[in-house]
C-alpha atoms as a PDB file:
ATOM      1  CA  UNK A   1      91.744 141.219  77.614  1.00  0.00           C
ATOM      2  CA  UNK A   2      88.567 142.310  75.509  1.00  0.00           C
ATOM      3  CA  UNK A   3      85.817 140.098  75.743  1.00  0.00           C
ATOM      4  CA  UNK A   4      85.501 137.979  72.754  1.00  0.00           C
ATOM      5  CA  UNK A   5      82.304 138.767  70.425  1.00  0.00           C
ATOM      6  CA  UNK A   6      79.047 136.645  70.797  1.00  0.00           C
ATOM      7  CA  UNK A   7      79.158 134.060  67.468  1.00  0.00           C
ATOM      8  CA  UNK A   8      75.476 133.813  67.958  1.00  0.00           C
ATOM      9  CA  UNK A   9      72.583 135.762  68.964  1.00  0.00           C
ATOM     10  CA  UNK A  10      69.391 133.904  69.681  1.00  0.00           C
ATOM     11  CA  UNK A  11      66.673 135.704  69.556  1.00  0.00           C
ATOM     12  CA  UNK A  12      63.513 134.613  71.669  1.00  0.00           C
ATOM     13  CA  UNK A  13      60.256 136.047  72.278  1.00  0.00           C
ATOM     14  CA  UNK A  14      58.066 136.127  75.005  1.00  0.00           C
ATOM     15  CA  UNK A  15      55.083 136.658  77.881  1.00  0.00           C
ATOM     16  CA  UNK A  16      56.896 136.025  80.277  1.00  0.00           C
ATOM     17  CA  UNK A  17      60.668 134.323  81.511  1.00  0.00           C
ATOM     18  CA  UNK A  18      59.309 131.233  82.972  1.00  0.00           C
ATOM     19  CA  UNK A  19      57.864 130.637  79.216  1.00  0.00           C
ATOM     20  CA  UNK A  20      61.792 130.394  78.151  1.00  0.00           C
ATOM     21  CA  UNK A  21      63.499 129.391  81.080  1.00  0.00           C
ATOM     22  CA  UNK A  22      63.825 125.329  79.635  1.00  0.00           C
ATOM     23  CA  UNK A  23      65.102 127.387  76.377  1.00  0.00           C
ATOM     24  CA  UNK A  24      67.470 129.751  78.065  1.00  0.00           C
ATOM     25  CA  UNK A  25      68.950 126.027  80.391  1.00  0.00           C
ATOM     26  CA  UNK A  26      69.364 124.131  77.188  1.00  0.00           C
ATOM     27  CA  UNK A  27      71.460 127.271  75.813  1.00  0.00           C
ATOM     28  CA  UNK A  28      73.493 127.633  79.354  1.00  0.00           C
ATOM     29  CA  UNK A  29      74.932 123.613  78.811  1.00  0.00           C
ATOM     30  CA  UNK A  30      75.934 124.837  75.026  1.00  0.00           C
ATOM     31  CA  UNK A  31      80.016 123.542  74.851  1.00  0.00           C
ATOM     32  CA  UNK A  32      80.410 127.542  74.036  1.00  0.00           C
ATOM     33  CA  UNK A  33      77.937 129.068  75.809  1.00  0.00           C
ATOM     34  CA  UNK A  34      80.135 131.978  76.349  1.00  0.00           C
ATOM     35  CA  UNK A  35      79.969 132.884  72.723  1.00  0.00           C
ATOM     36  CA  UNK A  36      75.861 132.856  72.539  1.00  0.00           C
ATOM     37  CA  UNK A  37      74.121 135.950  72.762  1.00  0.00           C
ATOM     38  CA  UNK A  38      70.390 135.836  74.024  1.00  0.00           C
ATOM     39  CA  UNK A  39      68.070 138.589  72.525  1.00  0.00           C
ATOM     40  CA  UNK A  40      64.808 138.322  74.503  1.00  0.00           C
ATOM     41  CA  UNK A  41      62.085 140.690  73.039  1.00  0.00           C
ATOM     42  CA  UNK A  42      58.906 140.747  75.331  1.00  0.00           C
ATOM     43  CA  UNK A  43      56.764 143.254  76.447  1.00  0.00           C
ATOM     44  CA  UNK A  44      58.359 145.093  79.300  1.00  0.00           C
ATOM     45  CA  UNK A  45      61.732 143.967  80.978  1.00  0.00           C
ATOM     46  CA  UNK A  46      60.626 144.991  84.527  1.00  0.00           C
ATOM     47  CA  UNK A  47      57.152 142.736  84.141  1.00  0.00           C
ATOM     48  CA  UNK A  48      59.421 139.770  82.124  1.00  0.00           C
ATOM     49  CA  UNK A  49      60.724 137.907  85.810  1.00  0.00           C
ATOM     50  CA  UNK A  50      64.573 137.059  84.848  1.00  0.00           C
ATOM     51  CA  UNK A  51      67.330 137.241  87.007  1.00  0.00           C
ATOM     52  CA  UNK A  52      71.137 138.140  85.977  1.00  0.00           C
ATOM     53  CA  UNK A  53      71.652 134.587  87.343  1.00  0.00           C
ATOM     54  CA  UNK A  54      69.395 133.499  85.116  1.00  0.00           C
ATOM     55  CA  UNK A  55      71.833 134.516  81.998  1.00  0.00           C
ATOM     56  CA  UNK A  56      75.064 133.348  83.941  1.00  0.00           C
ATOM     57  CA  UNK A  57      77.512 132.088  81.438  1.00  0.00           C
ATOM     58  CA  UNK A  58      76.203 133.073  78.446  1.00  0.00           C
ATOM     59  CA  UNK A  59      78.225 136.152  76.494  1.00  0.00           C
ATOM     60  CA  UNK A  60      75.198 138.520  76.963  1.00  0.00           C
ATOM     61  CA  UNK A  61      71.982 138.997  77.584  1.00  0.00           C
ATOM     62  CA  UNK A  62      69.883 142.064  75.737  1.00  0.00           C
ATOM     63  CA  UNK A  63      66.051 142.872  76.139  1.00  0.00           C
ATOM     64  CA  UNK A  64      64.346 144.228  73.478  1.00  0.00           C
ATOM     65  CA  UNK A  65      60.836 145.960  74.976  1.00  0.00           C
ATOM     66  CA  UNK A  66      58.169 146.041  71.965  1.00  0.00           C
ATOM     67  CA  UNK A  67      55.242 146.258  74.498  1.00  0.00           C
ATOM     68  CA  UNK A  68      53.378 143.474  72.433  1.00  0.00           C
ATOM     69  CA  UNK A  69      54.454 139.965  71.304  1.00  0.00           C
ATOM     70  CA  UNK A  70      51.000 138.567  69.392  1.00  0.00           C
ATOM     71  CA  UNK A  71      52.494 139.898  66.276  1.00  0.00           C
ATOM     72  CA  UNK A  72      55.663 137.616  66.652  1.00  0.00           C
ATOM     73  CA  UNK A  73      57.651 138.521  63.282  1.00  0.00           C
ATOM     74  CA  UNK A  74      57.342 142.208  64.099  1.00  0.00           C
ATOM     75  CA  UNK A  75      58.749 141.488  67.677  1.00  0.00           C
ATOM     76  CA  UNK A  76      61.589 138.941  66.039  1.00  0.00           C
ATOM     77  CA  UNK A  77      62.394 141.292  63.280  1.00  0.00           C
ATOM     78  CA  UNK A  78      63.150 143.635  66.407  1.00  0.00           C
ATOM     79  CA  UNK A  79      65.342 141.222  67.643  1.00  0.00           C
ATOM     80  CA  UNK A  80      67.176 140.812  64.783  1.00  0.00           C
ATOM     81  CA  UNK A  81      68.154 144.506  64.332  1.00  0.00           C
ATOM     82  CA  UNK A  82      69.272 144.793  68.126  1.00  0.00           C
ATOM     83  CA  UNK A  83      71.442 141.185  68.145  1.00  0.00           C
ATOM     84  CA  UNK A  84      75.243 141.888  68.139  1.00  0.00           C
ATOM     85  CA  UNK A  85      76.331 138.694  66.486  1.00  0.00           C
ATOM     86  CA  UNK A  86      77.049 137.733  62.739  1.00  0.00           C
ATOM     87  CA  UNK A  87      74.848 134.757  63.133  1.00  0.00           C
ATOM     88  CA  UNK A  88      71.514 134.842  63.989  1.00  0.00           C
ATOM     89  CA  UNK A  89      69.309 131.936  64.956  1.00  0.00           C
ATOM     90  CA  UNK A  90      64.954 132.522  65.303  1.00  0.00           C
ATOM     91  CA  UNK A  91      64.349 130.713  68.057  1.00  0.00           C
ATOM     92  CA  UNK A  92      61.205 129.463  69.623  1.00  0.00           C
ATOM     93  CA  UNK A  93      59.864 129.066  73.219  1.00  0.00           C
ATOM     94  CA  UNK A  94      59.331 125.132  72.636  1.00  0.00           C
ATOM     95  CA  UNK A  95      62.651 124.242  71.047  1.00  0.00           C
ATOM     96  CA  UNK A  96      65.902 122.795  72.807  1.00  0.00           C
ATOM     97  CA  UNK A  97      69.255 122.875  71.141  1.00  0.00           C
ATOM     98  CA  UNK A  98      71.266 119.739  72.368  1.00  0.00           C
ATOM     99  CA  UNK A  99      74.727 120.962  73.767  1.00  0.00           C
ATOM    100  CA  UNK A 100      76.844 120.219  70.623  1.00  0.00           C
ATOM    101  CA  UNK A 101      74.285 122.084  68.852  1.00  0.00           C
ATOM    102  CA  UNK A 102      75.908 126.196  68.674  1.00  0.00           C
ATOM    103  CA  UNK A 103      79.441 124.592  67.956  1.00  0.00           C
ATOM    104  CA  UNK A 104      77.847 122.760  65.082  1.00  0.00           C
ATOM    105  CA  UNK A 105      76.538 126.027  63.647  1.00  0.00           C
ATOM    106  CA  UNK A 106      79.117 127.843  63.843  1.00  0.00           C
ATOM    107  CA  UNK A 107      81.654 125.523  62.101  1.00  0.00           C
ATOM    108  CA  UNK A 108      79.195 124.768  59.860  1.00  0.00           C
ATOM    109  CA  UNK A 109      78.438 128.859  58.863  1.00  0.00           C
ATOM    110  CA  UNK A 110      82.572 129.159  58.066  1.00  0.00           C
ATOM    111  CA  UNK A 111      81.047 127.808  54.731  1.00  0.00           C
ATOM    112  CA  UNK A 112      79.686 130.039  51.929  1.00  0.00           C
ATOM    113  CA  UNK A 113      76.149 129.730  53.460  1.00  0.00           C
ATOM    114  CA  UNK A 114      73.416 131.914  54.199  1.00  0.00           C
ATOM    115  CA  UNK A 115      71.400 129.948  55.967  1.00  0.00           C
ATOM    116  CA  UNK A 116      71.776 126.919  58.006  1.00  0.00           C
ATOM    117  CA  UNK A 117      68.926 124.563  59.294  1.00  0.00           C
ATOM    118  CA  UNK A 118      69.600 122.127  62.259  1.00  0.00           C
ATOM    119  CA  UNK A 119      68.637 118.830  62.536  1.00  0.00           C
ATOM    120  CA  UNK A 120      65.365 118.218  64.482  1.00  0.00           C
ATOM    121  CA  UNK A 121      64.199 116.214  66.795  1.00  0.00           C
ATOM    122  CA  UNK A 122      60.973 114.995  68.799  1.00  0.00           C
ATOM    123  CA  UNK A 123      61.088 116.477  71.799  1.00  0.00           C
ATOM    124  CA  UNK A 124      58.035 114.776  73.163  1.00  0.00           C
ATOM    125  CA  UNK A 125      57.641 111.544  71.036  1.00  0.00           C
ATOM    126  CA  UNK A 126      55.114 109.543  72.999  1.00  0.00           C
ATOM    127  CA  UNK A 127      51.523 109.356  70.680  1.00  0.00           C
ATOM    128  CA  UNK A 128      51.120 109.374  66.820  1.00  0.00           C
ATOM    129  CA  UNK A 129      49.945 113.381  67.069  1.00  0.00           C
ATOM    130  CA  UNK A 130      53.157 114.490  68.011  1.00  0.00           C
ATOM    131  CA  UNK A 131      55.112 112.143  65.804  1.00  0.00           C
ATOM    132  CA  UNK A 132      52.056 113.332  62.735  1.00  0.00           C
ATOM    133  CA  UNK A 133      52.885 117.351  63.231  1.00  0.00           C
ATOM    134  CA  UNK A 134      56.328 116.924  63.821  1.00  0.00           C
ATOM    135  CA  UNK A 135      57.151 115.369  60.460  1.00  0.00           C
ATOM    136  CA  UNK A 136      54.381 117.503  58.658  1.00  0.00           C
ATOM    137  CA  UNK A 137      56.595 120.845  60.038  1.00  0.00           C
ATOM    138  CA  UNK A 138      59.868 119.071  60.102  1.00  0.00           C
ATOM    139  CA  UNK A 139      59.545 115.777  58.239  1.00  0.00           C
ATOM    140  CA  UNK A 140      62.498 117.654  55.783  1.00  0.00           C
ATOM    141  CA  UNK A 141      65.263 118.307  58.307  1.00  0.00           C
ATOM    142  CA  UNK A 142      65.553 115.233  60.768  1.00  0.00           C
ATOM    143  CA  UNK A 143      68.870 115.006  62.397  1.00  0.00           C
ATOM    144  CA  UNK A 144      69.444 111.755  61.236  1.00  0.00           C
ATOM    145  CA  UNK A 145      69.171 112.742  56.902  1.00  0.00           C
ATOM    146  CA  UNK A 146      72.304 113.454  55.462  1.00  0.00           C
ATOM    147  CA  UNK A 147      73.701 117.143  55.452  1.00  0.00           C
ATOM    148  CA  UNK A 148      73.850 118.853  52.293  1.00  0.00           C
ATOM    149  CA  UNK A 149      73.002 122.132  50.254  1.00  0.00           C
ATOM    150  CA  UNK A 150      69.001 122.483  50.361  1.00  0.00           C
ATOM    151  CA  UNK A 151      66.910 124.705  48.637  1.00  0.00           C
ATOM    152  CA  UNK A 152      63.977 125.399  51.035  1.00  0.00           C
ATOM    153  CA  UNK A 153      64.998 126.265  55.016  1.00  0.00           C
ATOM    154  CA  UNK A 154      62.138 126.763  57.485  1.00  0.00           C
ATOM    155  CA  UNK A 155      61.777 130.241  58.799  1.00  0.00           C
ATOM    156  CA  UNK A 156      62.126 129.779  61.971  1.00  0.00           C
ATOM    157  CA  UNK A 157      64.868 127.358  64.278  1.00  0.00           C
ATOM    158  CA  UNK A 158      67.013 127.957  61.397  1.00  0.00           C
ATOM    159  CA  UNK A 159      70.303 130.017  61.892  1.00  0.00           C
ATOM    160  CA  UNK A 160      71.463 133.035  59.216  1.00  0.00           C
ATOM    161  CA  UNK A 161      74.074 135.497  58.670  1.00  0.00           C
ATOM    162  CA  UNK A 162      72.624 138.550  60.137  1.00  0.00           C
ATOM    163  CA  UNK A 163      73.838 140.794  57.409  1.00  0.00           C
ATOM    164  CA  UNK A 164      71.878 138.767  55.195  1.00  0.00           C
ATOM    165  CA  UNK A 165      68.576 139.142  57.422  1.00  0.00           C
ATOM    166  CA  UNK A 166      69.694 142.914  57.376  1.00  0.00           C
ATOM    167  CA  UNK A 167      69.688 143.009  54.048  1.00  0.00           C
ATOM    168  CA  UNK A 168      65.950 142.325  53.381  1.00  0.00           C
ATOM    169  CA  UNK A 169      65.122 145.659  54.867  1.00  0.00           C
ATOM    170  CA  UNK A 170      61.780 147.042  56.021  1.00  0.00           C
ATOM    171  CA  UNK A 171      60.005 143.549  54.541  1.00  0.00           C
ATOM    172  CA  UNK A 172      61.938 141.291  57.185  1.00  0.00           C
ATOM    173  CA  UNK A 173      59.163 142.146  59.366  1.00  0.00           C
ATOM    174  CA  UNK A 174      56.645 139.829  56.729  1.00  0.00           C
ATOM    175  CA  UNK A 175      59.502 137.587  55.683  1.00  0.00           C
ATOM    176  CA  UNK A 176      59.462 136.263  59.390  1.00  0.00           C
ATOM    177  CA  UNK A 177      56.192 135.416  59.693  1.00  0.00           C
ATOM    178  CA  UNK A 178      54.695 132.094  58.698  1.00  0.00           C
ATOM    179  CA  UNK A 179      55.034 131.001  54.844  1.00  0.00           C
ATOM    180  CA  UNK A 180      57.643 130.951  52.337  1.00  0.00           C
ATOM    181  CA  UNK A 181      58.593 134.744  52.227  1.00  0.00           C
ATOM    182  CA  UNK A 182      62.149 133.940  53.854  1.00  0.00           C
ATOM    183  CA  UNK A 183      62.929 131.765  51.515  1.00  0.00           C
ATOM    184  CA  UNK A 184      61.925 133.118  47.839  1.00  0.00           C
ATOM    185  CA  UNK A 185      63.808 136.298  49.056  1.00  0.00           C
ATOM    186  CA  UNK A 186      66.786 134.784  50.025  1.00  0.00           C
ATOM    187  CA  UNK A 187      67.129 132.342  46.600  1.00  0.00           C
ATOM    188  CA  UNK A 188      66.145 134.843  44.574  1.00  0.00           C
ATOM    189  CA  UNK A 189      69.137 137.014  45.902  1.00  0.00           C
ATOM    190  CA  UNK A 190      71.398 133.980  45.316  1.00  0.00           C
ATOM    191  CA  UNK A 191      72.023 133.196  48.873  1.00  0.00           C
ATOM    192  CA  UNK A 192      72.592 129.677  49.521  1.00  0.00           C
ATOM    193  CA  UNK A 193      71.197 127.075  52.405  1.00  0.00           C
ATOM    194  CA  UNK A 194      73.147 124.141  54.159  1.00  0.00           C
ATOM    195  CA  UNK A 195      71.617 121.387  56.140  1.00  0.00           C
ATOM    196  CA  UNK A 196      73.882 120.692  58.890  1.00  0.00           C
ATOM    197  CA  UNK A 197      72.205 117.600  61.105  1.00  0.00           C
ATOM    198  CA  UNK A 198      74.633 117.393  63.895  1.00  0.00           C
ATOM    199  CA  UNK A 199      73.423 121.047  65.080  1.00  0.00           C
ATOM    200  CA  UNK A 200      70.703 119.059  66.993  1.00  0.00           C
ATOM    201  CA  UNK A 201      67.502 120.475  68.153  1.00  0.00           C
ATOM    202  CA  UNK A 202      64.436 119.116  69.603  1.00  0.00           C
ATOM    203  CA  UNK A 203      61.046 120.381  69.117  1.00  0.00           C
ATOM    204  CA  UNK A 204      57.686 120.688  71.165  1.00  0.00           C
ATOM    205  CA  UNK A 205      54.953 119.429  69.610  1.00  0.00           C
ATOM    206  CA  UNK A 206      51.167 120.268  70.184  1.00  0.00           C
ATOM    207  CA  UNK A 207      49.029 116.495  71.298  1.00  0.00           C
ATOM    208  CA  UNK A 208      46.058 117.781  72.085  1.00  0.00           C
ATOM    209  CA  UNK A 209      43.173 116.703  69.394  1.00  0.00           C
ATOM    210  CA  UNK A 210      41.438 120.068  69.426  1.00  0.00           C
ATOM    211  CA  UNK A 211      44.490 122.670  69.581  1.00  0.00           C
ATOM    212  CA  UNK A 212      46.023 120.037  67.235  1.00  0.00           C
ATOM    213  CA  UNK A 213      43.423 120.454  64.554  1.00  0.00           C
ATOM    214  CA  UNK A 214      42.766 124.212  65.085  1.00  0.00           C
ATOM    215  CA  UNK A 215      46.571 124.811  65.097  1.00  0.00           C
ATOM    216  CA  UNK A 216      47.010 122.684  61.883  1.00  0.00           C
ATOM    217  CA  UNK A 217      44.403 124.695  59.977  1.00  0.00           C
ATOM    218  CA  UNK A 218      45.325 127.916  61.464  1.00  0.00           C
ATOM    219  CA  UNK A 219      48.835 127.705  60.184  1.00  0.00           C
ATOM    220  CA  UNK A 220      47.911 126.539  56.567  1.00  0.00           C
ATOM    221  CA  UNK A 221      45.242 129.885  56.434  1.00  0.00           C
ATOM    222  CA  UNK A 222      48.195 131.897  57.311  1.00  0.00           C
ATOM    223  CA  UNK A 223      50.713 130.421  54.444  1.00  0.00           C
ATOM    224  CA  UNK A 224      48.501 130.455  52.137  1.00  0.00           C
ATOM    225  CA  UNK A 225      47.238 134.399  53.048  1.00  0.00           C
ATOM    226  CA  UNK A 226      50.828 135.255  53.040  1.00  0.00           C
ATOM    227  CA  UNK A 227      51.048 133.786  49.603  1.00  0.00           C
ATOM    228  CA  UNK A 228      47.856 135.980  48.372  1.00  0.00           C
ATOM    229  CA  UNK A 229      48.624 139.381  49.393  1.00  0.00           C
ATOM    230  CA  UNK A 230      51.415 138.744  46.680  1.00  0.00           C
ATOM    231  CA  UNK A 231      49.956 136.921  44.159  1.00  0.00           C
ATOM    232  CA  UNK A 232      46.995 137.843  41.321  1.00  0.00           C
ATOM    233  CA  UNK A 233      43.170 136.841  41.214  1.00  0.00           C
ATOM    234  CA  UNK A 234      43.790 134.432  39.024  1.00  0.00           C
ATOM    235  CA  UNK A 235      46.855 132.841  40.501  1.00  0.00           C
ATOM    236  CA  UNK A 236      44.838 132.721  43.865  1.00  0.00           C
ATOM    237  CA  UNK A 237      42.023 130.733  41.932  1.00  0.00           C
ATOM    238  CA  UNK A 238      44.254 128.461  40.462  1.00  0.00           C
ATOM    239  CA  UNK A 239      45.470 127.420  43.845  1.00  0.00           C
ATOM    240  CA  UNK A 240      41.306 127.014  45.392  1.00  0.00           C
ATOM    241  CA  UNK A 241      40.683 124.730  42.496  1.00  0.00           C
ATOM    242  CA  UNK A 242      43.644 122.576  42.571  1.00  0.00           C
ATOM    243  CA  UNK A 243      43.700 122.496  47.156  1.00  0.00           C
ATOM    244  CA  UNK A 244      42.393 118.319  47.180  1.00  0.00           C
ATOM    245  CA  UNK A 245      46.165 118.297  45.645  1.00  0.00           C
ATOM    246  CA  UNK A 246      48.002 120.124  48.628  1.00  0.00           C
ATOM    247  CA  UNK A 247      48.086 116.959  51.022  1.00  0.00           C
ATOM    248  CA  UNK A 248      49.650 115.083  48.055  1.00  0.00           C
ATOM    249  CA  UNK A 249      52.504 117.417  47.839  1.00  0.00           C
ATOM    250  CA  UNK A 250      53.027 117.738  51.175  1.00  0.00           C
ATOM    251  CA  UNK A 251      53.190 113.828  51.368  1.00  0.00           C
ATOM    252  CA  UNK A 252      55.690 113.595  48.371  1.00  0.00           C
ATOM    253  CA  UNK A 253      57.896 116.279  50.043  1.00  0.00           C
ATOM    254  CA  UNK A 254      58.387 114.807  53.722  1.00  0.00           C
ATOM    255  CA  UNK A 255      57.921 111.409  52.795  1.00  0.00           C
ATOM    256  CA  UNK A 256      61.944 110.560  52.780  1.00  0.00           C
ATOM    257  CA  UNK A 257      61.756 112.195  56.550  1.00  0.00           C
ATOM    258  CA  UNK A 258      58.876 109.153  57.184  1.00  0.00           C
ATOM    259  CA  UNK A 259      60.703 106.890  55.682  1.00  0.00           C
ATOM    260  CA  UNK A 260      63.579 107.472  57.791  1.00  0.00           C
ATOM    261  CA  UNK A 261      61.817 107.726  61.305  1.00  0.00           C
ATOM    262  CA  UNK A 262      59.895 104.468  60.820  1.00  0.00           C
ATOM    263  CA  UNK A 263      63.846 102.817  60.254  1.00  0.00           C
ATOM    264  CA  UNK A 264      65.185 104.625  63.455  1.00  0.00           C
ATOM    265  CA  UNK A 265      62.188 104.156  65.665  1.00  0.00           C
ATOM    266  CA  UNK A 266      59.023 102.789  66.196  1.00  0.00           C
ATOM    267  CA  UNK A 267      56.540 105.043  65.275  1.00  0.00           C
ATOM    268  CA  UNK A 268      53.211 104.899  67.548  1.00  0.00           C
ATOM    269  CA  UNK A 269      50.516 103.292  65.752  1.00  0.00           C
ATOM    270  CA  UNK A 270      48.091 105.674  64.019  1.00  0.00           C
ATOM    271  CA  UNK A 271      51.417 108.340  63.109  1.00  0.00           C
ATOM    272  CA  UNK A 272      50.368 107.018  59.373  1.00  0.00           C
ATOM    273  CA  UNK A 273      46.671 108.178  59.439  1.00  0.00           C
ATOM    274  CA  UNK A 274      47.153 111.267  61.469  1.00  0.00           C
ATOM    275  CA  UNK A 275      49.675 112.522  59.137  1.00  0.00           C
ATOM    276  CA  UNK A 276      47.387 112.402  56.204  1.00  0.00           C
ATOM    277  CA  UNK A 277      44.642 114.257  58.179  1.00  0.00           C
ATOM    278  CA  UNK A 278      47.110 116.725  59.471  1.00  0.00           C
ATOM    279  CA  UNK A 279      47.781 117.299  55.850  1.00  0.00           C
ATOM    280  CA  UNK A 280      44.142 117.596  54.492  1.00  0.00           C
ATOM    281  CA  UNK A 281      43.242 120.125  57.285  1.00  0.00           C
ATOM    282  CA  UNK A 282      46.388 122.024  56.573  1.00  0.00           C
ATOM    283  CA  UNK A 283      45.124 122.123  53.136  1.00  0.00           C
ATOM    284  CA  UNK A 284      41.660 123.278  54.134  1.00  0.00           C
ATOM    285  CA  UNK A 285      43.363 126.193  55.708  1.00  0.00           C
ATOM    286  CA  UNK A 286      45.508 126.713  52.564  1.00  0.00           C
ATOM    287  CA  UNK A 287      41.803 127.043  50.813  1.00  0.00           C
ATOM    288  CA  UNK A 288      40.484 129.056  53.149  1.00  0.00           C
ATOM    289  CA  UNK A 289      43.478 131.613  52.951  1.00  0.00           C
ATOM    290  CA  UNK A 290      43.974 131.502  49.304  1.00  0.00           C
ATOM    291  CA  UNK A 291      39.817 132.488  48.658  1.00  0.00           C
ATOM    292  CA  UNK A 292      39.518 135.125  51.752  1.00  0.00           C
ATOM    293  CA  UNK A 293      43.219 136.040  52.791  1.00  0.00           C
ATOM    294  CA  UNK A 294      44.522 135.247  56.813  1.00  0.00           C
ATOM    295  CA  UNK A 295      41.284 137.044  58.529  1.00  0.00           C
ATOM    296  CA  UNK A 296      41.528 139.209  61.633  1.00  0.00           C
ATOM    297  CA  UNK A 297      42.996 137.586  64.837  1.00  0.00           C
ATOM    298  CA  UNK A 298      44.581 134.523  62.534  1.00  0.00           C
ATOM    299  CA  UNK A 299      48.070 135.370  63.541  1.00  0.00           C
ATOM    300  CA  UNK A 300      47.598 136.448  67.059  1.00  0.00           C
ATOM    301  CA  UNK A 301      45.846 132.893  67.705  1.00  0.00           C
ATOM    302  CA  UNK A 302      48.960 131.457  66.044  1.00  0.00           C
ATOM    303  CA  UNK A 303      50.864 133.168  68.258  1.00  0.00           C
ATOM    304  CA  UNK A 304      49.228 131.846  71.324  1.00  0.00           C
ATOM    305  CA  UNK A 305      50.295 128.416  70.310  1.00  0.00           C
ATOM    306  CA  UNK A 306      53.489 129.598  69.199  1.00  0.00           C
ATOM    307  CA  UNK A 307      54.867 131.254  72.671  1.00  0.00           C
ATOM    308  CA  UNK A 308      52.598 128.712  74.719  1.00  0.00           C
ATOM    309  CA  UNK A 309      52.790 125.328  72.745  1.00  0.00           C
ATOM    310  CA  UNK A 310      53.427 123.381  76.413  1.00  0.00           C
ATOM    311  CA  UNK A 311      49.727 124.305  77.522  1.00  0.00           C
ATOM    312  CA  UNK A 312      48.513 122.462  74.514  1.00  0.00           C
ATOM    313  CA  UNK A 313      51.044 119.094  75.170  1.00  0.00           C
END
């Protein structure tokens, strides 16, 4: 009998395999586990440490050597192009799918949808910096919201049809990154996004005050640098000028995500206050990259927290 095809490739990449190996368990105790492909891209398969044990059960297991990972879109986009799958999911070395969670996705991509984002959870809830940055990044998409048709999908944890990543062509190397790339591209070709909550996942979160603040800022530089490379003078000025107003819109947008996590659970005292910081240094970043664009070493120190976001827990 030939093998059935992999539904789903996950693509993951990495320093080493001890950086994925809680990723890579969480995807082994998947109800169809035998229908997940992993797509590990990291710099050399002989240096990486993984077993064929360590892949037992799952449909297959490919390596994808790019000899560098700091520049972690380029390395994903990689990924992308060597998966086998029709679905693809960007996955991260701090994030871990519950075991319903790759049924959920693939019922849920039957549907005339490009993209589909999971429902998030906490994965280490104890202290109001965790509980600030994880509804700041994911505030939008907690499992417990109602599923629906969304317009805006985050980049990365969420799952697509890899014909549609395909599609994008030589740019899916930028549309990966950080920023809203992935998703102007994919509304402006008409390509629509479901929010499926029962597709559970639960994310890492930086708690550390320092890599906290420096990670916060980091990330809103690199949006908003993103978002200047494509935009003119003027357009760039507008946004400098009108930056006190970022932490406002950021507030508006999660705020129904709040709302909902201070009904389901008791949120540590001082979540409140370090959301709104975590929002006004995001927004210095934004400045920062609208006036003088990402900088040099910006995304590679992104990627360090990215790929190692338990040294900073």
């Amino acid at each position: 009998m030939t093998p059935e095809r992999p539904a789903i490739s996950v693509i993951l990449g990495t320093d080493l395999y001890e950086t994925v190996r809680p990723v890579v368990e969480c995807l082994r105790r998947q109800t169809v586990k035998d229908r997940l492909e992993l797509v590990i891209i990291a710099p050399r398969r002989a240096s990486l440490g993984m077993s064929d044990a360590d892949g037992e059960g799952l449909a297959a297991v490919r390596f994808v050597e790019v000899g560098d990972v700091s520049l972690l879109a380029v390395a994903r986009a990689a990924g992308v192009h060597a998966a086998t799958a029709p679905i693809v999911v960007i996955g991260e070395t701090h994030t871990y799918p519950d075991p319903g969670w790759g049924e959920a996705l693939i019922r849920a991509h039957e549907g005339p949808w490009a993209v589909i984002v999971p429902g998030f959870g906490n994965a280490n809830p104890n202290g109001p910096l965790s509980w600030a940055i994880f509804l700041l990044d994911y505030g939008r998409w907690l499992a417990g919201l109602p599923a629906g048709e969304i317009a805006l999908a985050p980049t990365h944890n969420s799952s697509y049809k890899r014909e549609v990543l395909l599609s994008i062509g030589p740019a899916l190397e930028t549309a990966l990154a950080h920023g809203d790339e992935m998703t102007l591209k994919l509304n402006s070709a008409g390509h629509r996004t479901y929010f499926e909550p029962s597709a559970v996942i639960d994310h890492l979160n930086v708690t550390q005050l320092a890599p906290w603040l420096h990670e916060r800022f980091l990330g809103g530089r690199v949006i908003a640098g993103r978002r200047a490379m494509r935009w003119p003078w003027w357009m760039r000025l507008l946004y400098v000028v009108a930056s006190p107003l970022i932490p406002v819109v950021v507030l508006s947008r999660i705020w129904p995500g709040v709302r909902h996590a201070r009904r389901e659970t008791r949120l540590p005292f001082g979540t409140l206050p370090a959301i709104i910081i975590g929002a006004m240094v995001s927004a210095m970043g934004e400045l920062v990259g609208y006036a003088w664009g990402i900088g040099t070493g910006v995304e590679e120190q992104m990627t360090e927290y990215e790929v190692h976001k338990v040294r900073y827990v």
